[in-house]
C-alpha atoms as a PDB file:
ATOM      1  CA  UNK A   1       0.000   0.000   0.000  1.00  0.00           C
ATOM      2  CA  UNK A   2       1.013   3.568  -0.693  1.00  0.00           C
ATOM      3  CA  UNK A   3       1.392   6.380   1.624  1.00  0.00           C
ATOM      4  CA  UNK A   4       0.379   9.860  -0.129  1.00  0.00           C
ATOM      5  CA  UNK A   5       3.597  11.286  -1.105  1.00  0.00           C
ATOM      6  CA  UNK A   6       4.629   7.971  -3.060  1.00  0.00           C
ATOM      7  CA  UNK A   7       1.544   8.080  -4.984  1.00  0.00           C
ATOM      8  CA  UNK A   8       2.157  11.696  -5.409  1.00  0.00           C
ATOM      9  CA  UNK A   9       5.282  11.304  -6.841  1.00  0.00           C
ATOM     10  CA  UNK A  10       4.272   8.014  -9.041  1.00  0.00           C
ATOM     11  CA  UNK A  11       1.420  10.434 -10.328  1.00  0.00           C
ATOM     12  CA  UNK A  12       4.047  12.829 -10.895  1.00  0.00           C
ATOM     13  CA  UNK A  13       6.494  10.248 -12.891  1.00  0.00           C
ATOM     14  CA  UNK A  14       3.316   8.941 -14.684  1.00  0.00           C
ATOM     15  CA  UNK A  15       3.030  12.678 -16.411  1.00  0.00           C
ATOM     16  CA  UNK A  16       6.760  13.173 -16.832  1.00  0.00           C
ATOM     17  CA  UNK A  17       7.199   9.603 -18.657  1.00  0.00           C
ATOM     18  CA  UNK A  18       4.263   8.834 -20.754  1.00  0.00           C
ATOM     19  CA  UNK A  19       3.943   5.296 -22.193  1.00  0.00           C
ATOM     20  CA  UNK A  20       6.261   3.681 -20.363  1.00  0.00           C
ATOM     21  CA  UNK A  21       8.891   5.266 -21.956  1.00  0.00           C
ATOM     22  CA  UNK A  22      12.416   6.341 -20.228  1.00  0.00           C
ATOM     23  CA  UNK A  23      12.519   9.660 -19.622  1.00  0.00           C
ATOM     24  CA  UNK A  24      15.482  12.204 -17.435  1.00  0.00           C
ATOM     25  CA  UNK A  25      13.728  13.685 -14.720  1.00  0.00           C
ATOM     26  CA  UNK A  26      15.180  16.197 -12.407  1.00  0.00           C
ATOM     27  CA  UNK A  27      14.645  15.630  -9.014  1.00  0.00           C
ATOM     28  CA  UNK A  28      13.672  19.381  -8.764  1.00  0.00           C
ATOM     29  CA  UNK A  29      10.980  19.167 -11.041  1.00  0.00           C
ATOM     30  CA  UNK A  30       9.593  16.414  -8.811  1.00  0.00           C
ATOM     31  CA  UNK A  31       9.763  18.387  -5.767  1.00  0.00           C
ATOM     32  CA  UNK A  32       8.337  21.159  -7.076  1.00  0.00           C
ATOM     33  CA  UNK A  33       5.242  19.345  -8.662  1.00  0.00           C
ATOM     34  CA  UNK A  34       4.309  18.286  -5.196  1.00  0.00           C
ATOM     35  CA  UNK A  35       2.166  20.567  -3.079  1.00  0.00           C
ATOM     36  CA  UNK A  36       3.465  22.123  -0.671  1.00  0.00           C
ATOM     37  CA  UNK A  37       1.958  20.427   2.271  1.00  0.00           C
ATOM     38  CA  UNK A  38       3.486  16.969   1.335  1.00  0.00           C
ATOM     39  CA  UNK A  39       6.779  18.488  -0.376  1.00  0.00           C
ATOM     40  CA  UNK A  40       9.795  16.871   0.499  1.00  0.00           C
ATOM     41  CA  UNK A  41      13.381  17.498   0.518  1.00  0.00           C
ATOM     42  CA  UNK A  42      16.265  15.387  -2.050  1.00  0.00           C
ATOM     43  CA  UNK A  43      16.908  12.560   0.529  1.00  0.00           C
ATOM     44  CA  UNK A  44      13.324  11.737   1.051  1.00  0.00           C
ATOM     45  CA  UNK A  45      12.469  11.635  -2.216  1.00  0.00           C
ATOM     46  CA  UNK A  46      15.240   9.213  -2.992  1.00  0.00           C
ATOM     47  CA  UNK A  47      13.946   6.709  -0.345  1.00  0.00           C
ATOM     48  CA  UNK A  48      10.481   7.240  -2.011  1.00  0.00           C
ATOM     49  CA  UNK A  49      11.685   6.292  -5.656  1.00  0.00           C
ATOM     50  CA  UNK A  50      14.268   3.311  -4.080  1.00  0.00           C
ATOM     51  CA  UNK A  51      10.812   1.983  -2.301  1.00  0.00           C
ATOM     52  CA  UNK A  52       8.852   2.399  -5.914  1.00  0.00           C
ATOM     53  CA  UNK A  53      11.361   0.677  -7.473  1.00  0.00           C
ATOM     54  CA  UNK A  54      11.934  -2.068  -4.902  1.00  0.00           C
ATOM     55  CA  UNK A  55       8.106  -2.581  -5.554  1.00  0.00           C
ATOM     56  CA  UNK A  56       8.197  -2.632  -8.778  1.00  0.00           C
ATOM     57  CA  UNK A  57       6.267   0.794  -9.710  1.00  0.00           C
ATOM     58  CA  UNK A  58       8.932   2.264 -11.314  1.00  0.00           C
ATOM     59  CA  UNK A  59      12.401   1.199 -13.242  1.00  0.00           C
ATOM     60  CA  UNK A  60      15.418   3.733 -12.502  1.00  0.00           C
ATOM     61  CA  UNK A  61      18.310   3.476 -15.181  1.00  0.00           C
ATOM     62  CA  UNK A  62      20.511   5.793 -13.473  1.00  0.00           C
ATOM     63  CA  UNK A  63      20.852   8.045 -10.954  1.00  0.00           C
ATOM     64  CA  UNK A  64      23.510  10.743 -10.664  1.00  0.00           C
ATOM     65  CA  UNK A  65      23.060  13.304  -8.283  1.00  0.00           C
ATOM     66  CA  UNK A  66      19.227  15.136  -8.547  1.00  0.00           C
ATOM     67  CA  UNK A  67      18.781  13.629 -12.394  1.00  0.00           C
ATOM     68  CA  UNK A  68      16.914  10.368 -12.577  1.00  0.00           C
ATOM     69  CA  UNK A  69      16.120   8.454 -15.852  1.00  0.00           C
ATOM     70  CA  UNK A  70      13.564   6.436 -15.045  1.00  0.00           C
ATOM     71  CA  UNK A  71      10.360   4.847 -15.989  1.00  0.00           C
ATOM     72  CA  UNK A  72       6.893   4.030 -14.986  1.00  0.00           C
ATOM     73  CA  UNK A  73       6.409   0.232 -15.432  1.00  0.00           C
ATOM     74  CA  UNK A  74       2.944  -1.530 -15.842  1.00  0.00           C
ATOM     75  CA  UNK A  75       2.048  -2.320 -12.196  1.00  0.00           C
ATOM     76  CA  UNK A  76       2.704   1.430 -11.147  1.00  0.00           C
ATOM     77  CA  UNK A  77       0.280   2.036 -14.130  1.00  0.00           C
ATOM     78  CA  UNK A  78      -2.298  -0.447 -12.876  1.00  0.00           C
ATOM     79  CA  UNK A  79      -2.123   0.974  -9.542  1.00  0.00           C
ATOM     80  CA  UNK A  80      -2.767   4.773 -10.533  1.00  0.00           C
ATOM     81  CA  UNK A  81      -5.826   3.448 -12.578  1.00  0.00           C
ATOM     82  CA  UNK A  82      -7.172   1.169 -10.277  1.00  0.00           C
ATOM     83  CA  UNK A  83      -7.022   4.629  -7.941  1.00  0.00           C
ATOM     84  CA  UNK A  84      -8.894   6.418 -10.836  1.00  0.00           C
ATOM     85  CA  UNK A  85     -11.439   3.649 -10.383  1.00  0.00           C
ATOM     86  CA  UNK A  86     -12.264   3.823  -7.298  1.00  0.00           C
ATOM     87  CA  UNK A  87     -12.835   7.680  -7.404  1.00  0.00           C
ATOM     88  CA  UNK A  88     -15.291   7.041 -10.264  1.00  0.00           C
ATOM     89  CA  UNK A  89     -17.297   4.329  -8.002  1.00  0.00           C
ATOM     90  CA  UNK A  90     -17.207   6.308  -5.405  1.00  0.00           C
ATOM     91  CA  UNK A  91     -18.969   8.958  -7.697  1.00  0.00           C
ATOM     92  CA  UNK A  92     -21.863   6.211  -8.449  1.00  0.00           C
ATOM     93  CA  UNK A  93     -23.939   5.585  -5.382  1.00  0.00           C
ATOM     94  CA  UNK A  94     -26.918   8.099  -5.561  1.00  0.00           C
ATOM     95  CA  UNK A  95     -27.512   6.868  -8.666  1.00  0.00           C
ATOM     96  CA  UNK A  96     -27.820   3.586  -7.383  1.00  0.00           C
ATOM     97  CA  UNK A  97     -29.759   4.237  -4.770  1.00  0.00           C
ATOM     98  CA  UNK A  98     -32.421   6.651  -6.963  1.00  0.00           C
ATOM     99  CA  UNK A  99     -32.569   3.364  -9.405  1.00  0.00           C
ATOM    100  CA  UNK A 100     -33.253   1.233  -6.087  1.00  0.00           C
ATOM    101  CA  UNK A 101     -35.884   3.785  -4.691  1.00  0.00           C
ATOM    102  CA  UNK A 102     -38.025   4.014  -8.499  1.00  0.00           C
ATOM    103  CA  UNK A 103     -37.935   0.028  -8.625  1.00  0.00           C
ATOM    104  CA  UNK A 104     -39.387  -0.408  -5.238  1.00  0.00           C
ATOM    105  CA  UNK A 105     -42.077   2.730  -6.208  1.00  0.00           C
ATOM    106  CA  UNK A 106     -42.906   0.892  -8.947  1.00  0.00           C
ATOM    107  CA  UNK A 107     -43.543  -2.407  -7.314  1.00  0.00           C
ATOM    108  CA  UNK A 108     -45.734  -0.800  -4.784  1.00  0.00           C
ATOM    109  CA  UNK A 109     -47.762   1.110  -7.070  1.00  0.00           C
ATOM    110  CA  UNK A 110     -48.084  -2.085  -9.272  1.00  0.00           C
ATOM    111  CA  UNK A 111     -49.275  -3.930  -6.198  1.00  0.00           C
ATOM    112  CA  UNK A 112     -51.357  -1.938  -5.346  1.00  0.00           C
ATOM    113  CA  UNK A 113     -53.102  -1.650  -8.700  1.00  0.00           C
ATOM    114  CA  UNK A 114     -53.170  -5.244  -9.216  1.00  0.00           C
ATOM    115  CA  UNK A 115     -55.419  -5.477  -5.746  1.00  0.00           C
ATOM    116  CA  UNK A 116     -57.570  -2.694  -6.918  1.00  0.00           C
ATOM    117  CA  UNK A 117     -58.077  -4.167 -10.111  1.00  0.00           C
ATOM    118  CA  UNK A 118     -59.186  -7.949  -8.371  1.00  0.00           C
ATOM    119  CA  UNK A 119     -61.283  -6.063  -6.082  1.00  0.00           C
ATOM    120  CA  UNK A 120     -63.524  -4.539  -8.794  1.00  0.00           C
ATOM    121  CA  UNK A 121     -63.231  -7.737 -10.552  1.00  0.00           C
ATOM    122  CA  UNK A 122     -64.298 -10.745  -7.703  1.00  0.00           C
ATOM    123  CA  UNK A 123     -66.802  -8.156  -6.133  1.00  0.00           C
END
């Protein structure tokens, strides 16, 4: 699981290297991308891109001192849309409940009509 400044910065990476494609990234840019409340400084944004790598988000070619080339591999990709997901779910329920709420109104009123109906029939 992610804390919020790794999936910052992997949101970060995933906009700097498009595709999957190795890109040189300066570790600058990266800071400076993040907010400010969850900014960091060079040596904690190292540990965050040697954990993303040691999970297998990202690939790093090289690193040489503030200039990564690096890339975003498929299972940081997956992770960033399954996140994407999950905010579009989370969008969905009052529509789901309004579709559960008009099929139950309809029932009743169906009901109800049908017993109407065999009362003015078997009378």
């Amino acid at each position: 699981m992610l804390d919020i400044k790794s999936k910052l910065v992997l949101k970060i990476l995933a906009k700097e290297c498009p595709n999957g494609a190795f890109n040189i990234v300066e570790a600058k840019d990266i800071i400076s991308a993040m907010p400010n409340k969850y900014r960091v400084d060079l040596d904690g944004l190292d540990n965050i891109l040697i954990y993303l790598e040691r999970q297998e988000y990202i690939s790093i070619k090289y690193d040489d001192d503030g200039v990564y080339c690096l890339c975003l591999l498929p299972y940081g990709s997956e992770i960033l849309e399954a996140e994407t997901n999950k905010k579009r779910e989370g969008e969905n329920p009052p529509r789901l409940w309004q579709a559960v709420l008009t099929t139950f109104l309809s029932a009743f009123a169906a009901s109800l009509l049908t017993l109407l109906l065999a009362y003015l029939l078997f009378k």
